[in-house]
Protein backbone atom coordinates (compact mmCIF):
# COMPACT_ATOMS: atom_id res chain seq x y z
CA UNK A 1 0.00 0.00 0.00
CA UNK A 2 1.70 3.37 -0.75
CA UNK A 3 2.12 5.33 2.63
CA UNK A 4 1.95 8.55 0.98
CA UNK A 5 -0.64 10.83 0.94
CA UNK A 6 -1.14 14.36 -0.68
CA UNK A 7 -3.85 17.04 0.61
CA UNK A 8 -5.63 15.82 -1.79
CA UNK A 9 -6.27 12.71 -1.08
CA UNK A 10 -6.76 13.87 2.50
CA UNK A 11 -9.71 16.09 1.40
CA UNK A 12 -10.95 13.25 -0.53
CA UNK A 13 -10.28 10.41 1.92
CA UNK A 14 -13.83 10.15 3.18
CA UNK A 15 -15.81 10.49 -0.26
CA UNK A 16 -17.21 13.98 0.15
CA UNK A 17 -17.95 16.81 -1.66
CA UNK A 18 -16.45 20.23 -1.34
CA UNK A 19 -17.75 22.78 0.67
CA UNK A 20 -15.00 25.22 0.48
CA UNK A 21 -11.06 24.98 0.00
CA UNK A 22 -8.18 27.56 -0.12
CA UNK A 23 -5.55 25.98 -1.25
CA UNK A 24 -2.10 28.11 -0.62
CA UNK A 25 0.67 28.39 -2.88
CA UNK A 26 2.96 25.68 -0.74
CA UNK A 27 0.86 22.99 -1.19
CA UNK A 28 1.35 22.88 -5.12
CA UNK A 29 5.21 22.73 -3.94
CA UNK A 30 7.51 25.11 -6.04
CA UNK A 31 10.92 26.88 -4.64
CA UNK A 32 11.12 26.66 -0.55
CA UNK A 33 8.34 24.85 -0.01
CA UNK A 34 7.32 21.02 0.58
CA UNK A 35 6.15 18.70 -2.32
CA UNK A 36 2.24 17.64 -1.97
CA UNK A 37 3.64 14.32 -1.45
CA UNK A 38 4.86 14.39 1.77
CA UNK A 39 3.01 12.21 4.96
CA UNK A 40 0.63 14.12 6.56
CA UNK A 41 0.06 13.36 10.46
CA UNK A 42 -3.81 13.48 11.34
CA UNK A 43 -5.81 13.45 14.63
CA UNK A 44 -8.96 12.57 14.37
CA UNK A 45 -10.97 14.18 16.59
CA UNK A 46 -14.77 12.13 17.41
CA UNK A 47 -13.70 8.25 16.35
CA UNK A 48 -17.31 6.62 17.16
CA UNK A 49 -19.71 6.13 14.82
CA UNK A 50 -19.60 8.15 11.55
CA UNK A 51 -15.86 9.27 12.84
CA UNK A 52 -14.67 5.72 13.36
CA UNK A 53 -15.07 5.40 9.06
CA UNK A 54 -13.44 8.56 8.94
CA UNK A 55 -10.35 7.70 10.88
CA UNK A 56 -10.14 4.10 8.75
CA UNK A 57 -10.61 5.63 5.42
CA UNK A 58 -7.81 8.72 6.18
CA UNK A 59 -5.72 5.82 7.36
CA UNK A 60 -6.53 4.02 3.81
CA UNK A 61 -5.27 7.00 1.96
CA UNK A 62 -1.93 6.92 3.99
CA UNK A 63 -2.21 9.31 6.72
CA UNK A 64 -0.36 9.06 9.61
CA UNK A 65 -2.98 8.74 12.68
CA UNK A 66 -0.94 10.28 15.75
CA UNK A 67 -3.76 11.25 18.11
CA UNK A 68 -7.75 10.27 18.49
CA UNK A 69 -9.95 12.05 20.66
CA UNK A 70 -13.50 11.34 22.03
CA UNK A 71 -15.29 11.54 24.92
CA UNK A 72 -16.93 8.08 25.12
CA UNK A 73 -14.37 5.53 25.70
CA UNK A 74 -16.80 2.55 24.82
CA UNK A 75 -17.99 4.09 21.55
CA UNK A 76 -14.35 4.98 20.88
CA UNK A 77 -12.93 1.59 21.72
CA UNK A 78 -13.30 0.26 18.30
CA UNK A 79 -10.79 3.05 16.98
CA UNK A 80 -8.16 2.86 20.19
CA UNK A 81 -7.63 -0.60 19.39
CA UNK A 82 -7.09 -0.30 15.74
CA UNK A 83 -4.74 2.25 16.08
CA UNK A 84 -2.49 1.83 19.49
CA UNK A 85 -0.04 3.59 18.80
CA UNK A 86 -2.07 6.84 18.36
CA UNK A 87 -2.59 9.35 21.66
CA UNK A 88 -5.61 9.23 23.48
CA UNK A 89 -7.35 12.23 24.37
CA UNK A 90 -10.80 13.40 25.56
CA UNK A 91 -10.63 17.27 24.99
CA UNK A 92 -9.97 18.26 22.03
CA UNK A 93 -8.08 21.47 23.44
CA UNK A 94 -5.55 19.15 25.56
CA UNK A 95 -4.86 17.26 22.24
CA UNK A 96 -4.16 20.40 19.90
CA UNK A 97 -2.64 22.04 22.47
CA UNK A 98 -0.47 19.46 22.81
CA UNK A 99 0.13 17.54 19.72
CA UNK A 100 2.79 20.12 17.80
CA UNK A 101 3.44 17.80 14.68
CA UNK A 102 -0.19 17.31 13.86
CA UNK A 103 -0.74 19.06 9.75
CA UNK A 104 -4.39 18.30 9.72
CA UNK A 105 -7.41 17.45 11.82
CA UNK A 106 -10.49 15.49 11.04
CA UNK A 107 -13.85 16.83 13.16
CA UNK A 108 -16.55 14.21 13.44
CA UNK A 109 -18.17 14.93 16.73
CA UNK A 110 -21.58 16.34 17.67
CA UNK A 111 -22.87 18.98 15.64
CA UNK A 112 -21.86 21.81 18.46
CA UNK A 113 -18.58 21.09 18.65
CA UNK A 114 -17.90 21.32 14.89
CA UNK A 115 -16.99 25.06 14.83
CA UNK A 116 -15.04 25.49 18.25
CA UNK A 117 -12.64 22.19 17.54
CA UNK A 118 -12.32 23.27 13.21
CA UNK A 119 -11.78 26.91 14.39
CA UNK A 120 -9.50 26.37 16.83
CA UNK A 121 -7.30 24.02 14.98
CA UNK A 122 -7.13 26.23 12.01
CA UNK A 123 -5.67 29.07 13.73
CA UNK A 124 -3.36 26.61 14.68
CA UNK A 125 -2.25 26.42 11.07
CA UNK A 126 -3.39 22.79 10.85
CA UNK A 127 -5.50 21.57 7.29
CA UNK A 128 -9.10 20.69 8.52
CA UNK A 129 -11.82 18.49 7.58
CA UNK A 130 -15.48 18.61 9.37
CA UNK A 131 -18.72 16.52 9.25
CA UNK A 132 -21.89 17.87 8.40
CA UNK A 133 -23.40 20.40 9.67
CA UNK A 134 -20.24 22.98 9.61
CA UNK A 135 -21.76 25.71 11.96
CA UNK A 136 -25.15 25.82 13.57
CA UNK A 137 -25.49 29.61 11.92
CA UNK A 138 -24.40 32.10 9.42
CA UNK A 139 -22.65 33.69 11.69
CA UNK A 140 -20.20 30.36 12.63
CA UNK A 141 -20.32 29.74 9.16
CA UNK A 142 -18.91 33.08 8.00
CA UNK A 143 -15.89 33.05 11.00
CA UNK A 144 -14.75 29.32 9.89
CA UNK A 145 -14.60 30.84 6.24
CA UNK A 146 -12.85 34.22 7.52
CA UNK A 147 -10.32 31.46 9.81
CA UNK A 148 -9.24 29.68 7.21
CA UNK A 149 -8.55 32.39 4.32
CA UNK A 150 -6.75 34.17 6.97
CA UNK A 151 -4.65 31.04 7.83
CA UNK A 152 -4.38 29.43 4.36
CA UNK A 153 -5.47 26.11 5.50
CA UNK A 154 -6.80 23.32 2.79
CA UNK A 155 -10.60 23.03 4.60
CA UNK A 156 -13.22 20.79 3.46
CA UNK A 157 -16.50 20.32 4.71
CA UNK A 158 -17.80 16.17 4.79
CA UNK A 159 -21.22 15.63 2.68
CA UNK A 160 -21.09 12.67 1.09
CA UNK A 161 -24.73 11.92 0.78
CA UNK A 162 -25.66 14.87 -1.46
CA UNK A 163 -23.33 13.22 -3.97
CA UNK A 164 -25.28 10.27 -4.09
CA UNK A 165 -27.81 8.67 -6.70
CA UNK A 166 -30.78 9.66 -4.56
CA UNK A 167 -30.03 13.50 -4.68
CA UNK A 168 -29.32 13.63 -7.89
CA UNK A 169 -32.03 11.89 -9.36
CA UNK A 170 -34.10 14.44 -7.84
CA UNK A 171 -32.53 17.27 -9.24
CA UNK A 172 -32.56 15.16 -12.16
CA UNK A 173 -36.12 15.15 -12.33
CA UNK A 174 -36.65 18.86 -11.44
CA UNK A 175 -34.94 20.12 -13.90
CA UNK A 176 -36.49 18.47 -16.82
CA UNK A 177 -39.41 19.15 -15.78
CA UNK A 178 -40.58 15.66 -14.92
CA UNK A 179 -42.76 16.35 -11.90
CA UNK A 180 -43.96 20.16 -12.83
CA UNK A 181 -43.20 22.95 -11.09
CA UNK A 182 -42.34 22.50 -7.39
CA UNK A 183 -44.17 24.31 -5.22
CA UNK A 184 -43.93 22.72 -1.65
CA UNK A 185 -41.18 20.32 -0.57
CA UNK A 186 -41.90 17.99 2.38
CA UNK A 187 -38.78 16.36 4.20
CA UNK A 188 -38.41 14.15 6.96
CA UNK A 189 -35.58 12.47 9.26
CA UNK A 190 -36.26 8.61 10.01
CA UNK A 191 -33.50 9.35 13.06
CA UNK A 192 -34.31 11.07 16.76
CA UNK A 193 -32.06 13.94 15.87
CA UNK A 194 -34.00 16.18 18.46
CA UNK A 195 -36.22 14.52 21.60
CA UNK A 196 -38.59 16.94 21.77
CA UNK A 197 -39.48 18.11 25.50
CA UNK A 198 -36.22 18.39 27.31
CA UNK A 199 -36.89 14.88 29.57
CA UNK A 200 -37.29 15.34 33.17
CA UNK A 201 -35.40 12.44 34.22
CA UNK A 202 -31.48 13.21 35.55
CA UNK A 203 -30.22 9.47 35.16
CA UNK A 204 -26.33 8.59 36.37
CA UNK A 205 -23.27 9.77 33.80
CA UNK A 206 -21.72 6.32 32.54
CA UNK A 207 -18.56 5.76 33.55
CA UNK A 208 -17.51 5.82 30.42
CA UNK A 209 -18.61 9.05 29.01
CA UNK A 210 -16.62 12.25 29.96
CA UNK A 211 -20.21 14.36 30.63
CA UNK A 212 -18.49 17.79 30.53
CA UNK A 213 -16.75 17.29 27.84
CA UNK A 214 -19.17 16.18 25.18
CA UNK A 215 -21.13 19.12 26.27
CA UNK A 216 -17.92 21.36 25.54
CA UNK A 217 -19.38 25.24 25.16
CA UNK A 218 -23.55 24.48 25.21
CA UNK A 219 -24.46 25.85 28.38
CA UNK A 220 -24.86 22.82 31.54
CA UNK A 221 -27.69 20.24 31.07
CA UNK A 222 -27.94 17.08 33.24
CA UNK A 223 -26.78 14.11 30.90
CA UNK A 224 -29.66 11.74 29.27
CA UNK A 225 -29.33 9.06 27.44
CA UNK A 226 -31.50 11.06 24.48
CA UNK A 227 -29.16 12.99 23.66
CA UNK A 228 -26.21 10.95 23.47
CA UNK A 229 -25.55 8.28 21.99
CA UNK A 230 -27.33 9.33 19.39
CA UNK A 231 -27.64 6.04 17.56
């Protein structure tokens, strides 16, 4: 398997489509600066779930996997064993703060932490990738765009699905005029993204789930099994 990787292939590693890149002048290579060829050490940062594929197909594509962070150690287990040789963290801050050889970070945690951990590691100087939804506003939106022109970082944003037969056989369909014109739009989630009435119930933190952590900046609310895990 070829252990090189280019910041291409990181930005393509998990099969998404572009959001927005900036790609600076260095990473084409040229006079001074280092070829696009050269290893790239990642830390993945939310390796459960939807981040656990992340971390295995960045690994696929030859990046170096030096540090994984989550705060669930059972839902992280999977990835800690696969990759033992990687540093374990639980807060994201301790890890970038910490881990000075890192070039790029993959962000596949819950949706709030998206713009605090991509933010933060971009005025770091390190290349970013981030799951779905980016920001939970224009405003987070528009300061992750702003962060990364202003640290000429290669940034991608992870959304996979849109690229896939079922989107774009609807578009398909709309634009020759198959169905009509559209008027109304109906969608609908077949996941519990959002539990409705906050649940009165204050059951025990597992011992394996850092509470305060996994909350990271939403303001304090007693843990519940609703709202995480999710799946």
């Amino acid at each position: 398997m070829n252990s090189r990787i280019t910041r291409r292939r990181f930005i393509a590693a998990a099969t998404s489509l572009t959001a927005f890149t900036i790609v600076p002048r260095y990473v084409l290579g040229g006079a001074g600066q280092p070829p696009p060829s050269e290893t790239l050490n990642i830390a993945c940062i939310g390796v459960g779930g939807k981040g656990y594929f992340n971390v295995v197909d960045v690994s696929r594509a030859g990046g170096n996997i030096v540090a994984l962070c989550d705060v669930d150690d059972k839902r992280a287990s999977t990835a800690f064993e696969q990759f033992p040789k990687a540093t374990r963290y639980s807060d994201f801050r301790r890890l970038l703060d910490q881990e000075k050889s890192i070039d790029a970070v993959v962000v596949s945690t819950p949706d709030h932490i998206h713009i605090p951990a991509s933010v933060m590691a971009m005025r770091m100087g390190k290349h970013v990738y981030c799951e779905k939804p980016l920001g939970q506003n224009i405003a987070e939106i528009r300061l992750a765009t702003q962060v990364a022109r202003e640290n000429g970082v290669v940034t991608q944003m992870g959304n996979g699905a849109h690229s896939g037969p079922n989107y774009r056989g609807v578009v398909k369909l709309v634009r020759e005029g198959v169905i009509g014109e559209v008027s109304e739009v109906h969608c609908w989630c077949d996941q519990a993204w959002a539990p409705g009435d906050r649940p009165e119930e204050t059951p025990p933190v597992p011992k394996h789930l850092k509470w305060d952590h996994w909350l990271g900046p939403a303001p304090y609310r007693p843990y519940h099994p609703c709202y995480h895990p999710l799946a």
